[in-house]
Protein backbone atom coordinates (compact mmCIF):
# COMPACT_ATOMS: atom_id res chain seq x y z
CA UNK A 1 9.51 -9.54 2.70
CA UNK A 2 7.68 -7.52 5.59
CA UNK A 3 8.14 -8.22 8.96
CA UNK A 4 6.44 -6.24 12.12
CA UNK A 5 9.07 -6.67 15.36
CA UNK A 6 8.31 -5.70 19.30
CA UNK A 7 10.49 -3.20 20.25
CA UNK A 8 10.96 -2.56 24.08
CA UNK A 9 12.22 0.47 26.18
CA UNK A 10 11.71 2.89 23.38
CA UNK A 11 11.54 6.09 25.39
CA UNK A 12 11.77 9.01 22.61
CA UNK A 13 9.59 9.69 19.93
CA UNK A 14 11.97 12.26 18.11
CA UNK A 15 14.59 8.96 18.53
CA UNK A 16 11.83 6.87 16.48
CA UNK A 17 12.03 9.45 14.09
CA UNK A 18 15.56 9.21 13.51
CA UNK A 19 15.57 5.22 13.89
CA UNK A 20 13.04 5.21 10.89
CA UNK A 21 14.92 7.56 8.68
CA UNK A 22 18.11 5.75 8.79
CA UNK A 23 16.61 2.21 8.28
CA UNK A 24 14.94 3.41 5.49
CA UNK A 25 17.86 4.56 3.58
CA UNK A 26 19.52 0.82 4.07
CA UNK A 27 20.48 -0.72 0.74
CA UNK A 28 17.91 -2.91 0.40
CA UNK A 29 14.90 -1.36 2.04
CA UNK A 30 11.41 -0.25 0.45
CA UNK A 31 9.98 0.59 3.52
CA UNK A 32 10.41 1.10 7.25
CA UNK A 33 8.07 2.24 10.05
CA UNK A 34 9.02 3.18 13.98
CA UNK A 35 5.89 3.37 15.78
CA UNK A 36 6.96 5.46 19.35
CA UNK A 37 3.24 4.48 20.37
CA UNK A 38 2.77 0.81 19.62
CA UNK A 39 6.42 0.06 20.36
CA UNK A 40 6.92 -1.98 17.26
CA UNK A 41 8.98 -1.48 14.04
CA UNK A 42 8.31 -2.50 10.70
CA UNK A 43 10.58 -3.48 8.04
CA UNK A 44 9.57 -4.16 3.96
CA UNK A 45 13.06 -5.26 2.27
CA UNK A 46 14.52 -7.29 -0.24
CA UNK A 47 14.38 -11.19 0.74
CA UNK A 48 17.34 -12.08 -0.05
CA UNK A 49 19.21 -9.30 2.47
CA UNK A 50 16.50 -9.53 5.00
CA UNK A 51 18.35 -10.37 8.11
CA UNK A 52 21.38 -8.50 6.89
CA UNK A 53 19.14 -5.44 7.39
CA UNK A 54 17.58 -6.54 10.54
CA UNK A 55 20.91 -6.86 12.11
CA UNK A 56 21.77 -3.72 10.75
CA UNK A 57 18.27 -2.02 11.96
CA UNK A 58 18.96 -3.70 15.45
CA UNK A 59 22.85 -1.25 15.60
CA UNK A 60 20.69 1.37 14.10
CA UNK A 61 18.59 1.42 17.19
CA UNK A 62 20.87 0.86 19.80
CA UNK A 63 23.34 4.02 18.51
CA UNK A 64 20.33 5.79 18.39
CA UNK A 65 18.62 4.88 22.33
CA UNK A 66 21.50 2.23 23.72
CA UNK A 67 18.41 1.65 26.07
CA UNK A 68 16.16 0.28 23.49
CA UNK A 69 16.08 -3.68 22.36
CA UNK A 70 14.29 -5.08 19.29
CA UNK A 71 12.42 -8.29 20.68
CA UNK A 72 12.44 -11.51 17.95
């Protein structure tokens, strides 16, 4: 499954780096993309552990910029 989501407050590009590289080593995961620009995140993954990586994307993202909130 691939899913795009908003993200909002996203204030760092070097944090969108580090967002990105620690989603995509999730079990699971065949792909993830943090776009600093567009403010959205993309997430390819396994269907049947989907949201169990989504919800572990969204404490991804807040230990990485507490500021920033993923927007379903």
């Amino acid at each position: 499954m691939k899913k795009k989501f908003n993200l909002q407050d996203l204030d760092c590009a070097v944090c969108a780096g580090k967002m990105e590289d620690a989603i995509k080593k999730l079990d699971g995961v065949n792909d993830a993309k943090v776009n600093f620009m567009t403010q959205k995140m993309t997430i390819d993954a396994d269907d049947d552990k989907f949201d169990d990586i989504v919800n572990q994307a969204v404490e991804i993202i807040k230990s990485v910029e507490p500021d920033c909130c993923v927007l379903f």
